[in-house]
N, C-alpha and C. Protein backbone atom coordinates (compact mmCIF):
# COMPACT_ATOMS: atom_id res chain seq x y z
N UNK A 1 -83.76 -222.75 -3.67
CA UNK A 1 -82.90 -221.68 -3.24
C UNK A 1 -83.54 -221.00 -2.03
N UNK A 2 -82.93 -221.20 -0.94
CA UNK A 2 -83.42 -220.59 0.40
C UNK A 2 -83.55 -219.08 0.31
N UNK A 3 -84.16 -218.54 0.99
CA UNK A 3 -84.63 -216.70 0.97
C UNK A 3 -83.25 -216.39 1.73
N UNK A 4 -82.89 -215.19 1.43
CA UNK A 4 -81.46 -214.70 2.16
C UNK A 4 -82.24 -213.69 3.23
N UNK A 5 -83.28 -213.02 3.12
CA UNK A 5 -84.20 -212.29 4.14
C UNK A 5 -85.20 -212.96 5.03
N UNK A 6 -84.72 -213.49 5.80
CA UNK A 6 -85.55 -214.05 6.91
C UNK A 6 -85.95 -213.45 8.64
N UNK A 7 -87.07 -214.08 8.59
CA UNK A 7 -87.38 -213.91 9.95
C UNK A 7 -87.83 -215.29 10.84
N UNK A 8 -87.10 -215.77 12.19
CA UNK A 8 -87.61 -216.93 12.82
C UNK A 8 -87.30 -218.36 12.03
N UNK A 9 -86.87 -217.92 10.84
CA UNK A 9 -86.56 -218.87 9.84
C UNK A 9 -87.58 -218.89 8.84
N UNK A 10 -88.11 -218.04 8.45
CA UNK A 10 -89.38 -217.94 7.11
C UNK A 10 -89.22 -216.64 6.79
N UNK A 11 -89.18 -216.98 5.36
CA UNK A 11 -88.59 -215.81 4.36
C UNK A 11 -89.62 -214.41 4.50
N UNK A 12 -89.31 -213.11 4.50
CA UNK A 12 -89.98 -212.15 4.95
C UNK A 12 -91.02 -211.45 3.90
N UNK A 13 -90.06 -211.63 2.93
CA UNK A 13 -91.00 -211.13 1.45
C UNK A 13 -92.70 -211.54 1.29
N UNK A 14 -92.89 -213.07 1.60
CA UNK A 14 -94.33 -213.40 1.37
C UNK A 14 -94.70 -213.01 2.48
N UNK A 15 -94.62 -212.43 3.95
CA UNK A 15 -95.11 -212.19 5.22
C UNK A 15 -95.31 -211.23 4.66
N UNK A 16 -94.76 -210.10 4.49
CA UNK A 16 -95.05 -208.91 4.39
C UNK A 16 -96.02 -208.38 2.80
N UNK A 17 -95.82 -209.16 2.14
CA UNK A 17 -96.51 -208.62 0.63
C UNK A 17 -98.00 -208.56 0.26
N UNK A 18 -98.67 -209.52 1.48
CA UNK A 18 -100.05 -209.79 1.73
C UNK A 18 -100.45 -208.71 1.94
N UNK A 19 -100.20 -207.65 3.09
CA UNK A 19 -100.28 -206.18 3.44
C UNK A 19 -100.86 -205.50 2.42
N UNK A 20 -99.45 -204.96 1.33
CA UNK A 20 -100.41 -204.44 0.32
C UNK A 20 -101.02 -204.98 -0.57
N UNK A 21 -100.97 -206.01 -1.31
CA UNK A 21 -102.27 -206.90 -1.81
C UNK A 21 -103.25 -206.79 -1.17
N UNK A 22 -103.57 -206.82 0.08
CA UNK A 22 -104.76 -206.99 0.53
C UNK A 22 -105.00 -205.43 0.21
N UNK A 23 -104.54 -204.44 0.92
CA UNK A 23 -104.97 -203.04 0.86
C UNK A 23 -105.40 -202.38 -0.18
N UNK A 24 -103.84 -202.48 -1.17
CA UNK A 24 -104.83 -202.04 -2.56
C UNK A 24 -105.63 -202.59 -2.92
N UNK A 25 -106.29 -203.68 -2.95
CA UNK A 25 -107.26 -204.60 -4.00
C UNK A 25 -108.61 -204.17 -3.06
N UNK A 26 -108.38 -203.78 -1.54
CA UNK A 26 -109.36 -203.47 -1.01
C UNK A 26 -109.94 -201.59 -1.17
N UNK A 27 -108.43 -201.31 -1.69
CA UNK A 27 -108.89 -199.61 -2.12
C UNK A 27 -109.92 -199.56 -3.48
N UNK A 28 -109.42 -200.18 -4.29
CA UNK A 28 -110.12 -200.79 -5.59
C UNK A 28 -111.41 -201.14 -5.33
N UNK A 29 -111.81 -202.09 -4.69
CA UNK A 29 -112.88 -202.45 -3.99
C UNK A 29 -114.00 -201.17 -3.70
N UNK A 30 -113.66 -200.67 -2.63
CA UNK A 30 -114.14 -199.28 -1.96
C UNK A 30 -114.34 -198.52 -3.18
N UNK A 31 -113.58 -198.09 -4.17
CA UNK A 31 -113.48 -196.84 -5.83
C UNK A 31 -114.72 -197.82 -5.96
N UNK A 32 -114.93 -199.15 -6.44
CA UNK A 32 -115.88 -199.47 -7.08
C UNK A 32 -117.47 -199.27 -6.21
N UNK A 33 -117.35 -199.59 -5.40
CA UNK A 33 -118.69 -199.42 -4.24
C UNK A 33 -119.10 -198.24 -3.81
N UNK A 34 -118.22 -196.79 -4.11
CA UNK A 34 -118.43 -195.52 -3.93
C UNK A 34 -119.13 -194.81 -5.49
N UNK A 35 -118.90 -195.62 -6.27
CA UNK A 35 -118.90 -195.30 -7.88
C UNK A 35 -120.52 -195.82 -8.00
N UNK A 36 -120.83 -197.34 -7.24
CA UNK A 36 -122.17 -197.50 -7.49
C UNK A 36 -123.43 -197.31 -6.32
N UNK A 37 -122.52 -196.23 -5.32
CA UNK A 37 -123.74 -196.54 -4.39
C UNK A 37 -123.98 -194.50 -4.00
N UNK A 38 -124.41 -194.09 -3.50
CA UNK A 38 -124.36 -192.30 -2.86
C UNK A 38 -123.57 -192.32 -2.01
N UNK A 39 -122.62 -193.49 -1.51
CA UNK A 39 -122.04 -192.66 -0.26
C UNK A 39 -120.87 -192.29 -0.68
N UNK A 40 -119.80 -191.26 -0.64
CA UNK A 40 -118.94 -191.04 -1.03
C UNK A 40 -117.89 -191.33 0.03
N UNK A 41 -117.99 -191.64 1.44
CA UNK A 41 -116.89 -192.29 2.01
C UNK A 41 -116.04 -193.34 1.82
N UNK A 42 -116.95 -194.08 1.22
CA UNK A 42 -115.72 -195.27 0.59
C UNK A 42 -115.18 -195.01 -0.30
N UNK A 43 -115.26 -194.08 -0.97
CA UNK A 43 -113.89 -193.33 -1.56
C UNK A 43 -112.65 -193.18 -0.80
N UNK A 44 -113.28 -191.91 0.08
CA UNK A 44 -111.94 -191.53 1.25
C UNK A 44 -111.99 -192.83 2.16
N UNK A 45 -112.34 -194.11 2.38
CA UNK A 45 -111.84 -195.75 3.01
C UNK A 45 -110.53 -195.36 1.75
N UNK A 46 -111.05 -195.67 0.61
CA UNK A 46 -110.07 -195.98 -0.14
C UNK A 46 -108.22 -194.93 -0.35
N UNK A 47 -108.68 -193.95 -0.27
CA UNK A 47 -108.11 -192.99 -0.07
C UNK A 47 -106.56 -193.22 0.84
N UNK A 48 -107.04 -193.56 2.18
CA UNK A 48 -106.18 -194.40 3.14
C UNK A 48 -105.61 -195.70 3.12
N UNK A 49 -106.45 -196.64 2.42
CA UNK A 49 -105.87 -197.70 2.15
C UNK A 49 -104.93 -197.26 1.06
N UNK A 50 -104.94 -196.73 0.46
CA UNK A 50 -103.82 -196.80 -0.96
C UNK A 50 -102.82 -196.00 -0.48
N UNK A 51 -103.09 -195.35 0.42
CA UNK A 51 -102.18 -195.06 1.12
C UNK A 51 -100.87 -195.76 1.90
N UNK A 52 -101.54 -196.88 2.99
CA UNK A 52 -100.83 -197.46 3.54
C UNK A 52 -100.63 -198.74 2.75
N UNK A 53 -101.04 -199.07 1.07
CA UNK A 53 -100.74 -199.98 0.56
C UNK A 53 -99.57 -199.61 -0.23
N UNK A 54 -99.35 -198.40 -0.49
CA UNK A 54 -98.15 -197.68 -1.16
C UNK A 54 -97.01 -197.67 -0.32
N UNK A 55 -97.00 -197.96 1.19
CA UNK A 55 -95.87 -197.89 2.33
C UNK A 55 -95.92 -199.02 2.59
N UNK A 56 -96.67 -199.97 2.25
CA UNK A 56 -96.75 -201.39 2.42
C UNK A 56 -95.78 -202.40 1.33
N UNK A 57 -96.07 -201.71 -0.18
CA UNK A 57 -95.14 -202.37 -1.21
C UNK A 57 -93.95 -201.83 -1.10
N UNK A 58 -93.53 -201.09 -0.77
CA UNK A 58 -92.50 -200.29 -0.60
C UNK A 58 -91.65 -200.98 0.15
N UNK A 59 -91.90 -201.51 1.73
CA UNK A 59 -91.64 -202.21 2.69
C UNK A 59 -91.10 -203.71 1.99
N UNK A 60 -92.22 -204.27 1.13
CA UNK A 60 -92.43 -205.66 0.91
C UNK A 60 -91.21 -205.83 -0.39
N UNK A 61 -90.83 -205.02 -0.70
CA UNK A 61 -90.06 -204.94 -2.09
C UNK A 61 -88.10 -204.76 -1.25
N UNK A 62 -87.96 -204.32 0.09
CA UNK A 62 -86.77 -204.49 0.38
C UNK A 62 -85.91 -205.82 0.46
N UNK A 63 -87.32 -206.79 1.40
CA UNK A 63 -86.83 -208.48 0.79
C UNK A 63 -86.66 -209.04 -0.33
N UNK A 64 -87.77 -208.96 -0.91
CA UNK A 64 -87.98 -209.35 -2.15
C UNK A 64 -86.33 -209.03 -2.87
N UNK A 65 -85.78 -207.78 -3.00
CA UNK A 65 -84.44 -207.48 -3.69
C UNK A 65 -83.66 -208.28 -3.05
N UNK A 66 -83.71 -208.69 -1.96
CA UNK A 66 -82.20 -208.82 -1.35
C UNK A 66 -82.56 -210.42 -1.85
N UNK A 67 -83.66 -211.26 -2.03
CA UNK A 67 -83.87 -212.20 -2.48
C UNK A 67 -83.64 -212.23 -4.15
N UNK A 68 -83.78 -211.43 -4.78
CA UNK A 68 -83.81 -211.41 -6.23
C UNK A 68 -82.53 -211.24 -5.94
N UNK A 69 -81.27 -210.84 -5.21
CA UNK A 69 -79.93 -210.23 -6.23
C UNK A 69 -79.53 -211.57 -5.80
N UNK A 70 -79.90 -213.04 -4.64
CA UNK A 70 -79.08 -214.27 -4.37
C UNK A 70 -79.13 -214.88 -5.77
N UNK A 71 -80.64 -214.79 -6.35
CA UNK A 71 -80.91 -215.84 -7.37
C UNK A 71 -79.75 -215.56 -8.39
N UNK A 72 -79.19 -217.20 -8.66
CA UNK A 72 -77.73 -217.08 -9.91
C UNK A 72 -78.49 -216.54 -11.00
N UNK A 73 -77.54 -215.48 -11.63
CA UNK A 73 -77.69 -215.24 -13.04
C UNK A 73 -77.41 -215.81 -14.26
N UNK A 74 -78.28 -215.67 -15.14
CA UNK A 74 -78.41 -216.57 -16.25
C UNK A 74 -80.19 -217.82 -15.85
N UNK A 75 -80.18 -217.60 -15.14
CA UNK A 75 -81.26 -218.40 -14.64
C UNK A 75 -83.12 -217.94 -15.20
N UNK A 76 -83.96 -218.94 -15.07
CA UNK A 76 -85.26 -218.20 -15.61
C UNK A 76 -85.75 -217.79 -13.86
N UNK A 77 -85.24 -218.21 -13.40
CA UNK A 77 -85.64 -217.11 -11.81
C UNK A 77 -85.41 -216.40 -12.07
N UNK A 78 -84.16 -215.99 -12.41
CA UNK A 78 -83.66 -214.00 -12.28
C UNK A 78 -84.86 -213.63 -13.41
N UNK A 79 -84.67 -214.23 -14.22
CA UNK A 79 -85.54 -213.26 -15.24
C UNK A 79 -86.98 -213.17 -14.80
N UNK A 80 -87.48 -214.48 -14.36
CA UNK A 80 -89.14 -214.19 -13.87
C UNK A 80 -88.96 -213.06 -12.74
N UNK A 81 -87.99 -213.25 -11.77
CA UNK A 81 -88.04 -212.12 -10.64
C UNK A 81 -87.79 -211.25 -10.81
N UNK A 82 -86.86 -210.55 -12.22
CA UNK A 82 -86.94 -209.36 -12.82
C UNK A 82 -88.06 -208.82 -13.18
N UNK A 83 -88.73 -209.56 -13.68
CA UNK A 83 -90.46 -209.10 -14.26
C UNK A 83 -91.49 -208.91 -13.10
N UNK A 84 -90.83 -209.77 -12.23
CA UNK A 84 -92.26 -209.55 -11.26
C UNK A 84 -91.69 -208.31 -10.21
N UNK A 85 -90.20 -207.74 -10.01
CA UNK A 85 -90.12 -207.31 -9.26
C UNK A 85 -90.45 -205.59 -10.11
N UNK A 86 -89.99 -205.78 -11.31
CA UNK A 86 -90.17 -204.65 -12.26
C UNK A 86 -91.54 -204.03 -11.92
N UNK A 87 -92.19 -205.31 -12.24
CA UNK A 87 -93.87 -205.10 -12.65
C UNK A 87 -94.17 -204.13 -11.09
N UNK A 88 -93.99 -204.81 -10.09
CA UNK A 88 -94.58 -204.57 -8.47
C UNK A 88 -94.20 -203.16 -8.58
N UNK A 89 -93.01 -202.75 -9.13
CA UNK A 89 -92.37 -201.50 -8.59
C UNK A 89 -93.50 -200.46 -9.61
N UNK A 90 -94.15 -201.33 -10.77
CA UNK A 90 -95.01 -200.05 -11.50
C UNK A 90 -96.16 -200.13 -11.15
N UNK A 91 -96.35 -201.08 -10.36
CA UNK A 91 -97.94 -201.33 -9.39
C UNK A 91 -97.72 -200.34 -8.67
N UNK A 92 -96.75 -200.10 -7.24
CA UNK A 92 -96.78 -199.14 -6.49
C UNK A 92 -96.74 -197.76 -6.88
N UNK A 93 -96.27 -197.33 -8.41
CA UNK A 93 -95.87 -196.25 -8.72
C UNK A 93 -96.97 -195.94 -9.24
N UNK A 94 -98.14 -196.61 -10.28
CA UNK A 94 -99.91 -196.52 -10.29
C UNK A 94 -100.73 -195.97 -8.98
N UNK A 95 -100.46 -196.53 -7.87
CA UNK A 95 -101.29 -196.52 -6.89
C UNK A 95 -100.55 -195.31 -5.77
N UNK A 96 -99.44 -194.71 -5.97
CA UNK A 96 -98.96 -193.29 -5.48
C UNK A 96 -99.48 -192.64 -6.68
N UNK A 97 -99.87 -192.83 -7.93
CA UNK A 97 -100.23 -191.39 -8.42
C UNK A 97 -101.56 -191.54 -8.25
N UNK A 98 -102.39 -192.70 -8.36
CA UNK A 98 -103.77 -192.52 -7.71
C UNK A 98 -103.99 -192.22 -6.24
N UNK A 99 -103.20 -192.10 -5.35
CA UNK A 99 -103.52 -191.19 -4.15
C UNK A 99 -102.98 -189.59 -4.23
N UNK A 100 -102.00 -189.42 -4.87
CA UNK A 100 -101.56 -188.15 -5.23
C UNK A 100 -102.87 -187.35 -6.01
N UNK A 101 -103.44 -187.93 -6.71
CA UNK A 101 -104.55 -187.58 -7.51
C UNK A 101 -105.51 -187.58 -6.44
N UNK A 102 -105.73 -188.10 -5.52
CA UNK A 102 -106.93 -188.45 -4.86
C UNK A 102 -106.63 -187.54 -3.67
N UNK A 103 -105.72 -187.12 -3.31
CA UNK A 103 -105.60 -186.86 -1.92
C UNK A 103 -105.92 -185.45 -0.92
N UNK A 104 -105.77 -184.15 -1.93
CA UNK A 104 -106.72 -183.15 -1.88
C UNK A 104 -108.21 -183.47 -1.53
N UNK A 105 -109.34 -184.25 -2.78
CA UNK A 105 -110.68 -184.52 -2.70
C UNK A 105 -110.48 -185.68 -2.42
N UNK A 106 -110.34 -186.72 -0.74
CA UNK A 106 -110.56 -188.02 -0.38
C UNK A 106 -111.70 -188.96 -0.89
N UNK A 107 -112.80 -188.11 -0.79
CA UNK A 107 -114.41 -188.41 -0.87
C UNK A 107 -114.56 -188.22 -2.39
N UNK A 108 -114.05 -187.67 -3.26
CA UNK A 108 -114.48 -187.65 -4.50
C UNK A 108 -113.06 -187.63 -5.43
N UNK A 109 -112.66 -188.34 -5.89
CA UNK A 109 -111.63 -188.42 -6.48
C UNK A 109 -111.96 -188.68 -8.07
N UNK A 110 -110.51 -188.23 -8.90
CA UNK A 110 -110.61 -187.74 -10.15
C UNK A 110 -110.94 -189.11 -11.04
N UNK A 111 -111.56 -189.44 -11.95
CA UNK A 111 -111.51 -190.37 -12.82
C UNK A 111 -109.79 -191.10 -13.35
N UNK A 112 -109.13 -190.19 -13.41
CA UNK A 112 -107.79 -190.61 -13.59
C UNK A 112 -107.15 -191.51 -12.47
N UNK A 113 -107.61 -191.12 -11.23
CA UNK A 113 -107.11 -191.98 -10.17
C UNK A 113 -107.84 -192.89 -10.01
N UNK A 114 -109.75 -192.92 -10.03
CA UNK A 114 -109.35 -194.77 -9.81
C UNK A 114 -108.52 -195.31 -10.99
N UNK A 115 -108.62 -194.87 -12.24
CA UNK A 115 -108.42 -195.71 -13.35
C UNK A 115 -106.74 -196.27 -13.07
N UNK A 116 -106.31 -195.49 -12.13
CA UNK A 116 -104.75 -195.73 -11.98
C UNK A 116 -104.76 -196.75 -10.78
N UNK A 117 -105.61 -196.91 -9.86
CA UNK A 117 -106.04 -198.33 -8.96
C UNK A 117 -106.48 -199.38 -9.85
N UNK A 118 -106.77 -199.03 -11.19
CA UNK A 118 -107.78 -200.09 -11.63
C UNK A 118 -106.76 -200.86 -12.40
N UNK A 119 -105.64 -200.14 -12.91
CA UNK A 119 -104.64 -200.86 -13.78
C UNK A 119 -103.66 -201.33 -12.78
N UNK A 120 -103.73 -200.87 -11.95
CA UNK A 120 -102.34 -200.90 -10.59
C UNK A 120 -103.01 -202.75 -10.35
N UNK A 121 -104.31 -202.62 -9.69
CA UNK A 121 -104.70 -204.07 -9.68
C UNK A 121 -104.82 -205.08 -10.41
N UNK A 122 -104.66 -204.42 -11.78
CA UNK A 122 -104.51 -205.56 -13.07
C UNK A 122 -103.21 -205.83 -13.22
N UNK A 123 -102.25 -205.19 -12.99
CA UNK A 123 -100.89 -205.43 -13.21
C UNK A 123 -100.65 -206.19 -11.82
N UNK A 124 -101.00 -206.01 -10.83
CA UNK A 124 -100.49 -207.00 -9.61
C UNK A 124 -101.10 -208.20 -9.47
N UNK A 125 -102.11 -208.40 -10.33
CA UNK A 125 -102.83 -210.02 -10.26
C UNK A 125 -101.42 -210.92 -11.20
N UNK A 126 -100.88 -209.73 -12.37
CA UNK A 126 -99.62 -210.48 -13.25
C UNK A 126 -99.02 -211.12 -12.22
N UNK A 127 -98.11 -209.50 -11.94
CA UNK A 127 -96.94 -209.59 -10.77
C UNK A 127 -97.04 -210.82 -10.02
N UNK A 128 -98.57 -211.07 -9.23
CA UNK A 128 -98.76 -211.85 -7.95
C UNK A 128 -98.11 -213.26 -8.49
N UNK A 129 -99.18 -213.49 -9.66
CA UNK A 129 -98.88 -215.05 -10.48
C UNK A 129 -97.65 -215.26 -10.92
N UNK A 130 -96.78 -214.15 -10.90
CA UNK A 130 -95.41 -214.77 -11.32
C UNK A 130 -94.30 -214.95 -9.90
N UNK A 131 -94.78 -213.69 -9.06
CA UNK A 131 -94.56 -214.53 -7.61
C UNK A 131 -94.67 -215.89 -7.18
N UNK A 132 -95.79 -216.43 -7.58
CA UNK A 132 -96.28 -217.81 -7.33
C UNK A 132 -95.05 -218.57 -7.87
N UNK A 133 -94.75 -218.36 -9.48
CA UNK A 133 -94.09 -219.25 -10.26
C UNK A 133 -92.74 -218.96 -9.86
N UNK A 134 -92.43 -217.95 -9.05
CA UNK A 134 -90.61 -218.28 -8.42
C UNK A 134 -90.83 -219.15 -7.28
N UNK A 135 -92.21 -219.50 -6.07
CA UNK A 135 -92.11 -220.19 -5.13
C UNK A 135 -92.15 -221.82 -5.55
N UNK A 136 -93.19 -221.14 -6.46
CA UNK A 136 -93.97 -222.87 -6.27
C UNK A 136 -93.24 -223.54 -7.36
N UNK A 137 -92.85 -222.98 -8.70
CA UNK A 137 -91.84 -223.82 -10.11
C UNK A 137 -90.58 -223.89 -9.54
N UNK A 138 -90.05 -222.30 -9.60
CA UNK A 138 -88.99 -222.61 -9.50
C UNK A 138 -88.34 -222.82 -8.13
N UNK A 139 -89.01 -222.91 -7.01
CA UNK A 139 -88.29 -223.11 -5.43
C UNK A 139 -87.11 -221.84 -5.16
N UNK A 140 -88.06 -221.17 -5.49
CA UNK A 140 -87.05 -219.68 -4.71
C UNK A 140 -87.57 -219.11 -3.53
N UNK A 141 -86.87 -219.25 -2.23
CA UNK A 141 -87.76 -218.96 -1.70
C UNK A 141 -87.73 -219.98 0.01
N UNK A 142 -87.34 -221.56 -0.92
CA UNK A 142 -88.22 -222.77 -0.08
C UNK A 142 -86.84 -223.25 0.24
N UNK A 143 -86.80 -223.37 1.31
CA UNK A 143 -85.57 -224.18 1.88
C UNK A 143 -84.96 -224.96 1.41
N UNK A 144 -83.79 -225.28 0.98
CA UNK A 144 -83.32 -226.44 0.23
C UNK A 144 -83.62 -228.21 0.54
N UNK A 145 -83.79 -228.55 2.14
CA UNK A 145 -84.22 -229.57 2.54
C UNK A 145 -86.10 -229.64 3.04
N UNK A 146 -86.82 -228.98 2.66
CA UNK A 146 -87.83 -228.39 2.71
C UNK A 146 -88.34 -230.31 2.55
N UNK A 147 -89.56 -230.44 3.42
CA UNK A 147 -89.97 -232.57 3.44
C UNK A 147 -91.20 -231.87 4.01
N UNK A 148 -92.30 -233.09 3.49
CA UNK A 148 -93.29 -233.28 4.30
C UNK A 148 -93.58 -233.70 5.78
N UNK A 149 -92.26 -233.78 6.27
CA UNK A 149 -91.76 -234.24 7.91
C UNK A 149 -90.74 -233.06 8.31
N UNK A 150 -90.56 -232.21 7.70
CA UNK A 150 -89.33 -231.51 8.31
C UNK A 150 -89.90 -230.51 9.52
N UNK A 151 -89.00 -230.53 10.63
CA UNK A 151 -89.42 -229.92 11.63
C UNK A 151 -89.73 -228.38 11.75
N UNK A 152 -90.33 -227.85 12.56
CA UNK A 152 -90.68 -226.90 13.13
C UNK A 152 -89.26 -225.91 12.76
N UNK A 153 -89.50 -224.54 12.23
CA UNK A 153 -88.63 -223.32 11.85
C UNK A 153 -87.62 -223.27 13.11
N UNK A 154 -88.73 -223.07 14.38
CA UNK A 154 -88.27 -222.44 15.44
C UNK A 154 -87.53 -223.93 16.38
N UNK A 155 -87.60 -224.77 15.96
CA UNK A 155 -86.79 -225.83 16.62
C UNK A 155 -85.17 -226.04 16.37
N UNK A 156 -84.74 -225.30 15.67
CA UNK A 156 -83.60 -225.28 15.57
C UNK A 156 -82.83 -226.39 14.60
N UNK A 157 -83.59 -227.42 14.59
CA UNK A 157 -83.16 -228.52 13.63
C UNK A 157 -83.17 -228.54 12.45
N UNK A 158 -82.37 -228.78 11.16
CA UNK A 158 -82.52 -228.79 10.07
C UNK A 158 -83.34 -229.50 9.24
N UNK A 159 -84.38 -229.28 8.42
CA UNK A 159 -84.80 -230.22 7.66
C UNK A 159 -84.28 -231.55 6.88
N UNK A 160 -83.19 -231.30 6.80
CA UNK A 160 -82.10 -232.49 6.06
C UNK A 160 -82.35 -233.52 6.66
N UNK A 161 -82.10 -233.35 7.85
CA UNK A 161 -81.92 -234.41 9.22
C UNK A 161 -83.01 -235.48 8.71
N UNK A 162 -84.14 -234.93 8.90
CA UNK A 162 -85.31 -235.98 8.94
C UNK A 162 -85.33 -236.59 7.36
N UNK A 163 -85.76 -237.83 7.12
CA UNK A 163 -85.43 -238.79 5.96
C UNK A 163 -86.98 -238.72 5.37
N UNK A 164 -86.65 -238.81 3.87
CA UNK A 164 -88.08 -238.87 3.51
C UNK A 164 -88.68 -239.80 3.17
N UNK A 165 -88.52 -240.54 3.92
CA UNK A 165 -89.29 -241.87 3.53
C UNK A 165 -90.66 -242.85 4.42
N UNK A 166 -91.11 -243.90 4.12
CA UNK A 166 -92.39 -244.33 4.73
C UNK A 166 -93.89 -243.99 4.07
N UNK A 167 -94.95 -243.94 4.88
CA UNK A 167 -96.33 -243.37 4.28
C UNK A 167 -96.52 -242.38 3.29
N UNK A 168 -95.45 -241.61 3.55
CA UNK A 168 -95.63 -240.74 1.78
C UNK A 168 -95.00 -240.97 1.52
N UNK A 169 -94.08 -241.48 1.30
CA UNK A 169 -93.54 -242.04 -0.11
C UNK A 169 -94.27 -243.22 -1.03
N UNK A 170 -94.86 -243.79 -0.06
CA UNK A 170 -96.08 -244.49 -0.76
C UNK A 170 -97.39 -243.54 -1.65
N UNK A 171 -97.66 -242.39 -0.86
CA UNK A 171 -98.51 -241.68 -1.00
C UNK A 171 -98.28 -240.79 -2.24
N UNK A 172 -97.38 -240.39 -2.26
CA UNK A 172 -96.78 -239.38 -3.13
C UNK A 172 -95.36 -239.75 -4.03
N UNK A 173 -95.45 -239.78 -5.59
CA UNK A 173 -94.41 -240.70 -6.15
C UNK A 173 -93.40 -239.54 -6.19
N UNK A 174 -93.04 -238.49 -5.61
CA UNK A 174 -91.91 -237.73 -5.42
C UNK A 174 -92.62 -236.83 -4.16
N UNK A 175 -90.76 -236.20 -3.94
CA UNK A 175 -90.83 -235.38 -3.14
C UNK A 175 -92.13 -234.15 -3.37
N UNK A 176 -92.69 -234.21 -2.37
CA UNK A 176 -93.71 -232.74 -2.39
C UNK A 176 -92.76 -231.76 -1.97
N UNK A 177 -92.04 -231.08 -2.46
CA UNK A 177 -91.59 -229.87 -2.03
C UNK A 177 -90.55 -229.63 -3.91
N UNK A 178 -91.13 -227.91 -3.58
CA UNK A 178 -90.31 -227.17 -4.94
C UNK A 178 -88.62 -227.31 -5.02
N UNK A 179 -88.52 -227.63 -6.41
CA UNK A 179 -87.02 -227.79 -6.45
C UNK A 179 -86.39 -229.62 -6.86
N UNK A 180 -87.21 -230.26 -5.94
CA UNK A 180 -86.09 -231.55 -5.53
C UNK A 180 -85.73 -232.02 -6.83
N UNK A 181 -86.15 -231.86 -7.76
CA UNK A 181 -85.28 -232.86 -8.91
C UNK A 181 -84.33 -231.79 -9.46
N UNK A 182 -84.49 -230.62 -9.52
CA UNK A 182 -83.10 -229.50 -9.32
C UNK A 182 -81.82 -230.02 -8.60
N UNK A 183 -82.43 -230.22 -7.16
CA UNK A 183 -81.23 -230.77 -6.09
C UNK A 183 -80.84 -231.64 -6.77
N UNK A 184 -81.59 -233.06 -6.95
CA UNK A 184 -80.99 -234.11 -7.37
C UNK A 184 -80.30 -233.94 -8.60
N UNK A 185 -80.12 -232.97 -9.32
CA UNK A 185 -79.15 -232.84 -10.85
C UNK A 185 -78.43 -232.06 -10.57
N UNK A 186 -78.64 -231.59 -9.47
CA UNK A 186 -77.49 -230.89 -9.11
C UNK A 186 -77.21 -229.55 -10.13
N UNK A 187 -78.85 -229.05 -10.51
CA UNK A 187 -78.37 -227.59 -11.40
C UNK A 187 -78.98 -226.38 -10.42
């Protein structure tokens, strides 16, 4: 199932979701290294990152919907992308009350707020892995003619076009790309 939110021809949701993954897990990071060392700035590092990782999921969650409402209902996509989109939305809502908590004292923040980075990052390692399992199981996401030969996004040509056959097909006893025995049953 192709992404309905694109950019250049590549779906926008995984471009943009790295952002805050990276940020929060790096605010987390910083809580822990301020906790075992005297300096209290990597607190307030962290402080800012959870900041712009909270305007980051926020951002990353507008594709993501417009991608979750294509997927047909009745499907275990909708339901995995219900959970993961559920889950993300209580990741970001952890990591605004740990800067809300934090944001008066940058440099020294309350025990309640890392602990709310600390679960925010345990719940998005879920979230992340079930992200994975709508790209990579179920092909949400991946172009419908998606080949180990298919051309360039920005070339204008469709993947269909090109045939999958020759050296990998020797190489590989099916299609490498998510989905194809879906296509072929036509569910």
């Amino acid at each position: 199932m192709e992404s309905k939110a694109k950019i250049l021809g590549h779906p926008i949701h995984p471009i943009l979701i790295v952002f805050p993954l990276g940020l929060l897990a790096t605010a987390v990071i910083f809580d822990v290294v301020a906790l075992v060392s005297t300096t209290p700035k990597w607190a307030e590092f962290a402080t800012y990152l959870t900041a712009a990782g909270v305007v980051g999921g926020l951002l990353a969650a507008v594709p993501g919907t417009i991608d979750w409402l294509a997927i047909p209902n009745g499907t275990r996509a909708k339901r995995i992308g219900l959970i993961h989109g559920v889950g993300n939305v209580i990741v970001v809502a952890l990591f605004l009350v740990d800067w809300l908590l934090r944001r008066e004292t940058p440099a020294a923040p309350p025990t309640g707020s890392v602990a709310a980075g600390l679960i925010g990052l345990g719940l998005a390692l879920v979230t992340g892995w079930l992200g994975g399992e709508l790209v990579d199981r179920l092909g949400v996401g991946v172009h419908d003619g998606a080949n180990l030969n298919a051309p360039s996004s920005l070339s204008g040509r469709s993947p269909r076009a090109m045939s999958w056959s020759g050296p990998e097909r020797r190489h590989f006893g099916q299609p490498a790309y998510a989905g194809a025995e879906r296509r072929g049953r036509g569910a």
